[in-house]
PDB file of N, CA and C in Angstrom:
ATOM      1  N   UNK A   1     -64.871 -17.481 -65.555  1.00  0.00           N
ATOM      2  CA  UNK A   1     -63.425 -17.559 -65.448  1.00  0.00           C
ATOM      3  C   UNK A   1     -62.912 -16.575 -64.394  1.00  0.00           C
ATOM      4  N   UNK A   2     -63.305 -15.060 -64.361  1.00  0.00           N
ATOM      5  CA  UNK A   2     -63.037 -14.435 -63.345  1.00  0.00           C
ATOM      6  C   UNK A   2     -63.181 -14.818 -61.759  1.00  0.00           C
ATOM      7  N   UNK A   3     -64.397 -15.547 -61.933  1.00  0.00           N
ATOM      8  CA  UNK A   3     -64.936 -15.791 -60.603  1.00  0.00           C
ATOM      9  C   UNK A   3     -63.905 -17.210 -59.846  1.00  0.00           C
ATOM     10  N   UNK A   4     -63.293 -17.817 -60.964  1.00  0.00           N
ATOM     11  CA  UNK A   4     -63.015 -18.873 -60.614  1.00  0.00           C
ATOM     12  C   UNK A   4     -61.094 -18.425 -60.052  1.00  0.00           C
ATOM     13  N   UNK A   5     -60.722 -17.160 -60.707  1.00  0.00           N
ATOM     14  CA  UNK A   5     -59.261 -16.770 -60.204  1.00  0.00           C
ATOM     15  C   UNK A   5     -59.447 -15.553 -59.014  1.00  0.00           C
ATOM     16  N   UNK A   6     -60.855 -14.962 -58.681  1.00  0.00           N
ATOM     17  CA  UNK A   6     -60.765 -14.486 -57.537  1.00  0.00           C
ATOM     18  C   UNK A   6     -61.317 -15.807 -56.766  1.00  0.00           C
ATOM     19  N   UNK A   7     -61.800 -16.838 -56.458  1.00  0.00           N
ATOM     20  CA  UNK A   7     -61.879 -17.852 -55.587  1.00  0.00           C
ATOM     21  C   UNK A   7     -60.391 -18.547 -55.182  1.00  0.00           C
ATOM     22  N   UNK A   8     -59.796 -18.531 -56.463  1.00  0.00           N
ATOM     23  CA  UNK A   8     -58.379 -19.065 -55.934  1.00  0.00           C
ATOM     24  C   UNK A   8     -57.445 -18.263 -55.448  1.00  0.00           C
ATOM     25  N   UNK A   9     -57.652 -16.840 -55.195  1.00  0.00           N
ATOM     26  CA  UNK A   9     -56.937 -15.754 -54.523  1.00  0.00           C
ATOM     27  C   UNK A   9     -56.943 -15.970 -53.168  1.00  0.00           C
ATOM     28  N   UNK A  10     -58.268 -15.870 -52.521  1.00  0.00           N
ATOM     29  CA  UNK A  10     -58.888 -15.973 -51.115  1.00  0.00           C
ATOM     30  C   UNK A  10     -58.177 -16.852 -50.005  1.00  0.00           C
ATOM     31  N   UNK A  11     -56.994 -16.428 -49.415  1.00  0.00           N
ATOM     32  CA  UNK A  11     -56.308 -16.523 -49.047  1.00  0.00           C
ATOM     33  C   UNK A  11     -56.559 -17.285 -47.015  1.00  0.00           C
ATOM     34  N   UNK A  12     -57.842 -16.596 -46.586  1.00  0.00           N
ATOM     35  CA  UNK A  12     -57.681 -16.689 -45.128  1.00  0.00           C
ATOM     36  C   UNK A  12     -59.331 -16.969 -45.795  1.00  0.00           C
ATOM     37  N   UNK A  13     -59.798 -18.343 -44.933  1.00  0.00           N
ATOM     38  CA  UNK A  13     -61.183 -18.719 -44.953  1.00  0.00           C
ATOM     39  C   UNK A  13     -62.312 -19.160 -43.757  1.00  0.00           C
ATOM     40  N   UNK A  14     -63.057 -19.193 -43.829  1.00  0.00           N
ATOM     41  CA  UNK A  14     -63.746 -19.679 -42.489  1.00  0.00           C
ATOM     42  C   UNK A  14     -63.835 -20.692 -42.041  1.00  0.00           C
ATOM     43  N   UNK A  15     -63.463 -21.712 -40.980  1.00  0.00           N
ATOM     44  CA  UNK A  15     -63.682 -22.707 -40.294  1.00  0.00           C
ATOM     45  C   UNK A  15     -65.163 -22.853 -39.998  1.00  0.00           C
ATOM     46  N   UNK A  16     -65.833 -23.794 -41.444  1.00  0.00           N
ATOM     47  CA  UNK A  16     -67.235 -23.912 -41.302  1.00  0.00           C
ATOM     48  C   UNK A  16     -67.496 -25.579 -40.828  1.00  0.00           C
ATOM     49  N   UNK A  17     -66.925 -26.160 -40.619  1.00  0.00           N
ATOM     50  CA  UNK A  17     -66.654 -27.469 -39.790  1.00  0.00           C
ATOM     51  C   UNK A  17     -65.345 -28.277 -39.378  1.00  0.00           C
ATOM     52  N   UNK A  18     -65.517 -29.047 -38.130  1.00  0.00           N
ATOM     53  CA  UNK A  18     -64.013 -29.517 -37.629  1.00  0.00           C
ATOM     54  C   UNK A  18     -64.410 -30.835 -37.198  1.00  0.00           C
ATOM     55  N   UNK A  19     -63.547 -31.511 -38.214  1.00  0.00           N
ATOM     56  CA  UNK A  19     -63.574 -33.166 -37.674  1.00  0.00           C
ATOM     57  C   UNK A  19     -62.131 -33.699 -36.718  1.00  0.00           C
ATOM     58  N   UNK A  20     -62.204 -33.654 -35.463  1.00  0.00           N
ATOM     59  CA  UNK A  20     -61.170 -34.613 -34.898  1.00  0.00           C
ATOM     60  C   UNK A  20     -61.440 -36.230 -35.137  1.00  0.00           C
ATOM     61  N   UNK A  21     -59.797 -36.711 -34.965  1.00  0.00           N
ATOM     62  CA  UNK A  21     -59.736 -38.163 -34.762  1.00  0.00           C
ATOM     63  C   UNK A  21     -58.360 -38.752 -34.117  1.00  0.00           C
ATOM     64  N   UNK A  22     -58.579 -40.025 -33.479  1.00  0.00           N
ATOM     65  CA  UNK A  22     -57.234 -39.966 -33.185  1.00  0.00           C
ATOM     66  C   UNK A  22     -57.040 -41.305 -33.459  1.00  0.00           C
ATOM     67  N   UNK A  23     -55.896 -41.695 -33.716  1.00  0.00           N
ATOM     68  CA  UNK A  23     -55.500 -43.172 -33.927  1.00  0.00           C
ATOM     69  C   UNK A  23     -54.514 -43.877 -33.524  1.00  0.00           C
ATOM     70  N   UNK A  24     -54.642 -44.785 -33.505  1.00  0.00           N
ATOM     71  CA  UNK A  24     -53.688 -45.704 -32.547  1.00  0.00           C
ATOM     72  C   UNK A  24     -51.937 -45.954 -33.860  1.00  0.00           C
ATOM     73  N   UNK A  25     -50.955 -45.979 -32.900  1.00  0.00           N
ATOM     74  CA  UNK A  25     -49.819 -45.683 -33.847  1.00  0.00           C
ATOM     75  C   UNK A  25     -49.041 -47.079 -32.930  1.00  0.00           C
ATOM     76  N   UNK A  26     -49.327 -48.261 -32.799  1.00  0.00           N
ATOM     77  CA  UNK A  26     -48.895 -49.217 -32.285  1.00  0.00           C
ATOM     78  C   UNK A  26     -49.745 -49.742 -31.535  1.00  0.00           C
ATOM     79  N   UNK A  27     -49.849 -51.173 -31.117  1.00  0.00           N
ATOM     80  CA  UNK A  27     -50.252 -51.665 -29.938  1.00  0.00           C
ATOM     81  C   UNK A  27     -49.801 -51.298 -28.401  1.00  0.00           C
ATOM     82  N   UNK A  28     -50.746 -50.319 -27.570  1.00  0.00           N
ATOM     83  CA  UNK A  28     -50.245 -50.131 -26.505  1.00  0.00           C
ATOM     84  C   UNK A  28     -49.218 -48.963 -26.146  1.00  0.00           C
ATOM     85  N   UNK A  29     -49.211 -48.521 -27.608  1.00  0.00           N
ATOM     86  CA  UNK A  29     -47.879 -47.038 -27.637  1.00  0.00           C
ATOM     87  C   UNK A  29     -49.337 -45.867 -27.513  1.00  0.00           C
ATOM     88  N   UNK A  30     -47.995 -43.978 -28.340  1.00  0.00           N
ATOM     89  CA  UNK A  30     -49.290 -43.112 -28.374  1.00  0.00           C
ATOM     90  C   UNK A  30     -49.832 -43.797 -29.827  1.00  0.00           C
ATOM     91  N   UNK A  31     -50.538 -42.567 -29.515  1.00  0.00           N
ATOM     92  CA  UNK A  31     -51.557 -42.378 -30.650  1.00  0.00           C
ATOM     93  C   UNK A  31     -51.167 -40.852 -31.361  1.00  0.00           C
ATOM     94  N   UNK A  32     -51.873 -40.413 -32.308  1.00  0.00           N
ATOM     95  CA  UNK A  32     -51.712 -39.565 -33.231  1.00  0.00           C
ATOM     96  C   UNK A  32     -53.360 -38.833 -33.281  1.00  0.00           C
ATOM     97  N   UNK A  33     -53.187 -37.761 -33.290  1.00  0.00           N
ATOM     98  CA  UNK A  33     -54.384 -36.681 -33.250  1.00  0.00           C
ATOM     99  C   UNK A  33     -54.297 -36.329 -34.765  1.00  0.00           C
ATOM    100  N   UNK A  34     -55.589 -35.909 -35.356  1.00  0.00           N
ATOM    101  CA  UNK A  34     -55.864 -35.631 -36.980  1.00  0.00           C
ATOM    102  C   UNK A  34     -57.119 -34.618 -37.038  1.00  0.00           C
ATOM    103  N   UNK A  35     -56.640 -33.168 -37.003  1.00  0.00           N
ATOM    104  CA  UNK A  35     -57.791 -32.776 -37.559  1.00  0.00           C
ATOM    105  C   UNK A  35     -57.948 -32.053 -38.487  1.00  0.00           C
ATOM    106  N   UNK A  36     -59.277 -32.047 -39.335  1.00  0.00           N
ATOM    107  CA  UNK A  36     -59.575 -31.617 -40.014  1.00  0.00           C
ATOM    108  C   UNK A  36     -60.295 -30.349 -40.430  1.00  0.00           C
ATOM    109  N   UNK A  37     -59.647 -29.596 -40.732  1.00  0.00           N
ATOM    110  CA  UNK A  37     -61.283 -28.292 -41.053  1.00  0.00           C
ATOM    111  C   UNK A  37     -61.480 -28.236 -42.450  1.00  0.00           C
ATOM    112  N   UNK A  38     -62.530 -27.893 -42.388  1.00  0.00           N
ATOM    113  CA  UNK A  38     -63.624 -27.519 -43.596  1.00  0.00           C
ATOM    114  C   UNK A  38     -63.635 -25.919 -43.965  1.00  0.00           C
ATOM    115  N   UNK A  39     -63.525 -25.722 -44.745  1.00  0.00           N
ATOM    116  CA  UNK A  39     -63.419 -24.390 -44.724  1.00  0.00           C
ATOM    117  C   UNK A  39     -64.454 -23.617 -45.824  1.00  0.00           C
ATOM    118  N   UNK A  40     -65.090 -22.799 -45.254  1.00  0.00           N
ATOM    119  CA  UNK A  40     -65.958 -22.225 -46.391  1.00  0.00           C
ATOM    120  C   UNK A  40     -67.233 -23.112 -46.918  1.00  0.00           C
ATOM    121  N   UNK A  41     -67.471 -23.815 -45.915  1.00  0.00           N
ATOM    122  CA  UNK A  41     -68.622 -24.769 -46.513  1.00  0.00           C
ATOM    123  C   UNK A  41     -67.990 -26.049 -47.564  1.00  0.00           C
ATOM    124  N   UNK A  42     -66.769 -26.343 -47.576  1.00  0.00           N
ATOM    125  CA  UNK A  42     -66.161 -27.093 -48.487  1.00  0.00           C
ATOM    126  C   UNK A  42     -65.556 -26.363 -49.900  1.00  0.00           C
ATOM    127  N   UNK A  43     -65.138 -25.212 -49.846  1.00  0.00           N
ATOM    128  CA  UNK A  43     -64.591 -24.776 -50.869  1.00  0.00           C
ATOM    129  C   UNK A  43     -63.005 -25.082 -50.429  1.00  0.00           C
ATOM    130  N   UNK A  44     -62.490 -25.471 -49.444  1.00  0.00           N
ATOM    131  CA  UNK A  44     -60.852 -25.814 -49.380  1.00  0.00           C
ATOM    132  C   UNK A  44     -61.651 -26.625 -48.430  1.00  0.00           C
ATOM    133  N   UNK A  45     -60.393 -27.911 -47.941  1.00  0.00           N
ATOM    134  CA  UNK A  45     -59.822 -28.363 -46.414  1.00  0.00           C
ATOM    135  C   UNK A  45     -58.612 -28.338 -46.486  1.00  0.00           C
ATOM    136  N   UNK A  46     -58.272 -28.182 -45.011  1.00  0.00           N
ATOM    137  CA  UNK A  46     -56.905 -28.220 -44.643  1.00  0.00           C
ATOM    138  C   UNK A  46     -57.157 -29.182 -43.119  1.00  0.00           C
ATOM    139  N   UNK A  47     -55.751 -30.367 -43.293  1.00  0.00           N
ATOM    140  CA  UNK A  47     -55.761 -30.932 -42.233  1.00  0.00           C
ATOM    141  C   UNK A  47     -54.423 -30.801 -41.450  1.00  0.00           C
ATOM    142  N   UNK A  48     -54.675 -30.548 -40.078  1.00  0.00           N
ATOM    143  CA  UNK A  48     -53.730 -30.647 -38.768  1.00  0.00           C
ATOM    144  C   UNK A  48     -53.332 -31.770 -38.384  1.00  0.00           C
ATOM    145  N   UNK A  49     -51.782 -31.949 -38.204  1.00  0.00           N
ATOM    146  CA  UNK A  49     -52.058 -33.096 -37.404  1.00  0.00           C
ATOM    147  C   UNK A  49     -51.429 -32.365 -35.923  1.00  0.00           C
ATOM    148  N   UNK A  50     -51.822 -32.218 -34.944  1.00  0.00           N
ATOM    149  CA  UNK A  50     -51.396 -31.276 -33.996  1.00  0.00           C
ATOM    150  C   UNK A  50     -50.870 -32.202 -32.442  1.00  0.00           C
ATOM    151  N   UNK A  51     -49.871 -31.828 -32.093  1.00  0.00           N
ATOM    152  CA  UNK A  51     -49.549 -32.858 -30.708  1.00  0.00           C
ATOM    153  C   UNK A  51     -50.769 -32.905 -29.545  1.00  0.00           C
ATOM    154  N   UNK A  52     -50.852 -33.988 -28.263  1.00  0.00           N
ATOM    155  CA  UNK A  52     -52.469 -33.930 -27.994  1.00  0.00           C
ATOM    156  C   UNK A  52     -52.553 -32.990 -27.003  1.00  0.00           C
ATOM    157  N   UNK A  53     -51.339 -32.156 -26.337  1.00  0.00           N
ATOM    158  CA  UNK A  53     -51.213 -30.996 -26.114  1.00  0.00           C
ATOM    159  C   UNK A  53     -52.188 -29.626 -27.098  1.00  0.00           C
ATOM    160  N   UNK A  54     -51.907 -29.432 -27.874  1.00  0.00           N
ATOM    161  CA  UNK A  54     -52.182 -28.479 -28.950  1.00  0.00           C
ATOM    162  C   UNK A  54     -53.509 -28.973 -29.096  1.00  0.00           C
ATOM    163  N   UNK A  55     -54.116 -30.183 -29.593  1.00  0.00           N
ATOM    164  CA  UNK A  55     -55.353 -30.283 -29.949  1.00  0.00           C
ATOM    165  C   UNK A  55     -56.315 -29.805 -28.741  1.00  0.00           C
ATOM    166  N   UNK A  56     -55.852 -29.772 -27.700  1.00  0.00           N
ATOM    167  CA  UNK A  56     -56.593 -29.318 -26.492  1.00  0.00           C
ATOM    168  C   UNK A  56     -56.901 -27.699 -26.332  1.00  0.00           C
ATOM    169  N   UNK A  57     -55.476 -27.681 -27.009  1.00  0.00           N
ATOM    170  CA  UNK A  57     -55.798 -25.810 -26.895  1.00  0.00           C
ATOM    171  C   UNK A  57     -56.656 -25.581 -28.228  1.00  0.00           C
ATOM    172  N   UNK A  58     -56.834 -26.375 -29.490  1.00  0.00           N
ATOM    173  CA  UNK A  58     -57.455 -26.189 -30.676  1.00  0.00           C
ATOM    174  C   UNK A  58     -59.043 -26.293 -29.972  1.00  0.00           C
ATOM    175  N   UNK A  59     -59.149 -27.577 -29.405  1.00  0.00           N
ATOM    176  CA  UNK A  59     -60.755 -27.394 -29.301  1.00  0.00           C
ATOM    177  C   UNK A  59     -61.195 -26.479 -28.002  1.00  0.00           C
ATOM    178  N   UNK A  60     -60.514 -26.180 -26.956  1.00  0.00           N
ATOM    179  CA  UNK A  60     -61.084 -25.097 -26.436  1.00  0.00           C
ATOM    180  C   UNK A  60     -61.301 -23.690 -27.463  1.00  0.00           C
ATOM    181  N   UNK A  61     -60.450 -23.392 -28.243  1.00  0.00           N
ATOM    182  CA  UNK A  61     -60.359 -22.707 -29.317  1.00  0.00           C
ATOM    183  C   UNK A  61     -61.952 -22.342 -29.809  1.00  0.00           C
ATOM    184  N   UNK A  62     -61.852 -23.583 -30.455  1.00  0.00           N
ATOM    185  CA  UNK A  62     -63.463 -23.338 -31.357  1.00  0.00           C
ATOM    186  C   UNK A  62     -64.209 -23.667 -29.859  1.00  0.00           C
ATOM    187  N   UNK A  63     -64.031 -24.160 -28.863  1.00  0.00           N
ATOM    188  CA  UNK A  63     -65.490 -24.068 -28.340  1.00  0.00           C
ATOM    189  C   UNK A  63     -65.417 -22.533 -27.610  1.00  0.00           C
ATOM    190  N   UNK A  64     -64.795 -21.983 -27.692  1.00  0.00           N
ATOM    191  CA  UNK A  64     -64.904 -20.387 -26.814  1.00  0.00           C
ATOM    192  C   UNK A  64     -65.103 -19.140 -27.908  1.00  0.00           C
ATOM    193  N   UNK A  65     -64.520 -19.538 -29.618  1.00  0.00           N
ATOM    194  CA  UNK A  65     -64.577 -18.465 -30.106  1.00  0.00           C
ATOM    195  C   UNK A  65     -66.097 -18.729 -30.914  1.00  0.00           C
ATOM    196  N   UNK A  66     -66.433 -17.528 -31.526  1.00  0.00           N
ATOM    197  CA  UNK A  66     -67.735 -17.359 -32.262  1.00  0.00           C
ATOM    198  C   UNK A  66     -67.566 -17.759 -33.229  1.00  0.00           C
ATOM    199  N   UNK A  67     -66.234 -17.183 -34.118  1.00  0.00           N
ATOM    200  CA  UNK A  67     -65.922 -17.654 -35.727  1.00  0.00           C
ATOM    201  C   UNK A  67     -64.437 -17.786 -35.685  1.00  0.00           C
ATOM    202  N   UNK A  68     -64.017 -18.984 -36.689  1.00  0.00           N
ATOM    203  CA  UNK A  68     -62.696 -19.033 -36.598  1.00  0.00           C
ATOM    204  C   UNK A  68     -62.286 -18.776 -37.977  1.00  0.00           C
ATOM    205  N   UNK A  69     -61.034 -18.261 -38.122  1.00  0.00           N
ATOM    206  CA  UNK A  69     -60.633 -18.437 -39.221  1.00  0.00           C
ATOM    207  C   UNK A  69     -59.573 -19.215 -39.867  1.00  0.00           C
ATOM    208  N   UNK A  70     -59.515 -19.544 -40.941  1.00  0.00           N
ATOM    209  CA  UNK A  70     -57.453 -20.448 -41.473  1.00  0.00           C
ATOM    210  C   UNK A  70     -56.543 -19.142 -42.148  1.00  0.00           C
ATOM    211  N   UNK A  71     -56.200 -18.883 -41.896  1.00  0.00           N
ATOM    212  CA  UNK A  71     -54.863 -18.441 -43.149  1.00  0.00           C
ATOM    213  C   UNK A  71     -54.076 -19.540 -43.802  1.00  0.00           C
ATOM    214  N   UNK A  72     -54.752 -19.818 -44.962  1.00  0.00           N
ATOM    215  CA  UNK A  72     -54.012 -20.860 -45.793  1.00  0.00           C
ATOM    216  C   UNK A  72     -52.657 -20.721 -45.910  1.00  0.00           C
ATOM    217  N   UNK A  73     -51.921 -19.343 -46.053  1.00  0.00           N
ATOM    218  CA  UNK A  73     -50.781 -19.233 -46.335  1.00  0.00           C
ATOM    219  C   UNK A  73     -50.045 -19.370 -45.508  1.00  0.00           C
ATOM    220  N   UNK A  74     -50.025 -18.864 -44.202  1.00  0.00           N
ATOM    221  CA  UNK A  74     -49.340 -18.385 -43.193  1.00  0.00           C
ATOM    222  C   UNK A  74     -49.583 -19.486 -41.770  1.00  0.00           C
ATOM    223  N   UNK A  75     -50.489 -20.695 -42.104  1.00  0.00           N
ATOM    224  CA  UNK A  75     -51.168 -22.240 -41.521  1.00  0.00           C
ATOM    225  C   UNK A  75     -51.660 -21.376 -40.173  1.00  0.00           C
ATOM    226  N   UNK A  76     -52.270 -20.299 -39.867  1.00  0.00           N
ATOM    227  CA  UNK A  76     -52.620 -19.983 -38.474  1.00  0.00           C
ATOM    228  C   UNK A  76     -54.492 -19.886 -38.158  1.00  0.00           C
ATOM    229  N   UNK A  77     -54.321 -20.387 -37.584  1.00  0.00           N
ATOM    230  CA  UNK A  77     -56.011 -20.133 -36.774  1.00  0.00           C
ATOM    231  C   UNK A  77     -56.047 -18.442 -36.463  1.00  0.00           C
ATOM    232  N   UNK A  78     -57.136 -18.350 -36.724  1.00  0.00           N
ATOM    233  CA  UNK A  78     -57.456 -16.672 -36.297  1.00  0.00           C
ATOM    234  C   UNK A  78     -58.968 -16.584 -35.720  1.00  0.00           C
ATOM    235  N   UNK A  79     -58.930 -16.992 -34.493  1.00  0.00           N
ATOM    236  CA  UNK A  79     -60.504 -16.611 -33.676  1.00  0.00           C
ATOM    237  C   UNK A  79     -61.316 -15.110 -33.676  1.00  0.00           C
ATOM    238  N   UNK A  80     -62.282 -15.572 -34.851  1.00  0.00           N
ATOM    239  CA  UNK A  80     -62.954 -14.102 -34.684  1.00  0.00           C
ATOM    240  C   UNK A  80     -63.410 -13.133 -33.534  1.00  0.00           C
ATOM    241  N   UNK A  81     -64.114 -13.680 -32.275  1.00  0.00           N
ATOM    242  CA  UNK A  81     -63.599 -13.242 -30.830  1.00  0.00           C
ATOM    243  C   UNK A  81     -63.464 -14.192 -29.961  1.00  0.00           C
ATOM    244  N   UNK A  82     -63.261 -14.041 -28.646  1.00  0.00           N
ATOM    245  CA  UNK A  82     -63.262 -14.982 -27.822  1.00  0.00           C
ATOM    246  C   UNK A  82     -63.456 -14.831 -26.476  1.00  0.00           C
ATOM    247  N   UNK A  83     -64.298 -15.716 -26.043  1.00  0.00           N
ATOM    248  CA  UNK A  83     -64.771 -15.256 -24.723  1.00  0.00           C
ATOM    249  C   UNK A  83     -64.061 -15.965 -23.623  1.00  0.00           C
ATOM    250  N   UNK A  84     -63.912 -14.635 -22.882  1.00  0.00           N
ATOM    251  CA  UNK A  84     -63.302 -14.901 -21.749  1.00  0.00           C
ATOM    252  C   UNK A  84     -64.069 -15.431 -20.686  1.00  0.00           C
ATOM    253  N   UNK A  85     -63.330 -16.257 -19.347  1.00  0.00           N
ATOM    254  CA  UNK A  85     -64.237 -16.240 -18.540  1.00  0.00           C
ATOM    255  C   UNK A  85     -64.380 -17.524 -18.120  1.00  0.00           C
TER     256      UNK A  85
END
């Protein structure tokens, strides 16, 4: 029981996988970007739906940082470092 109300405390988690997708929102109109992270090996997800602006800056994101993080509360990405360059 303890273990199960400090798991639901844990507030900011790790981005341990990221599924993009995008889908068509009419014939011939935009489309809509959807992504998904995994967090913690599947102990939460949380999904984005982010403009296709933003998803661009999301996946340079994870492809430049080492570890990412979520803040569940506060909805922000937090790149553990990131390389410049």
């Amino acid at each position: 029981m303890a273990e199960q109300r400090t798991e639901g405390q844990i507030r900011v988690r790790q981005v341990t996988n990221v599924q993009y997708s995008w889908s068509e929102e009419g014939r011939g109109g935009h489309g809509a970007f959807t992504v998904q992270l995994v967090l913690d090996n599947g102990a939460e997800e949380y999904v984005l739906q982010p403009t296709a602006e933003d998803a661009k800056v999301h996946l340079e994101l994870f492809e430049s940082a080492g570890t990412v993080y979520f803040d569940l509360d506060r909805k922000v990405l937090i790149p553990g470092s990131v390389s410049l360059g």
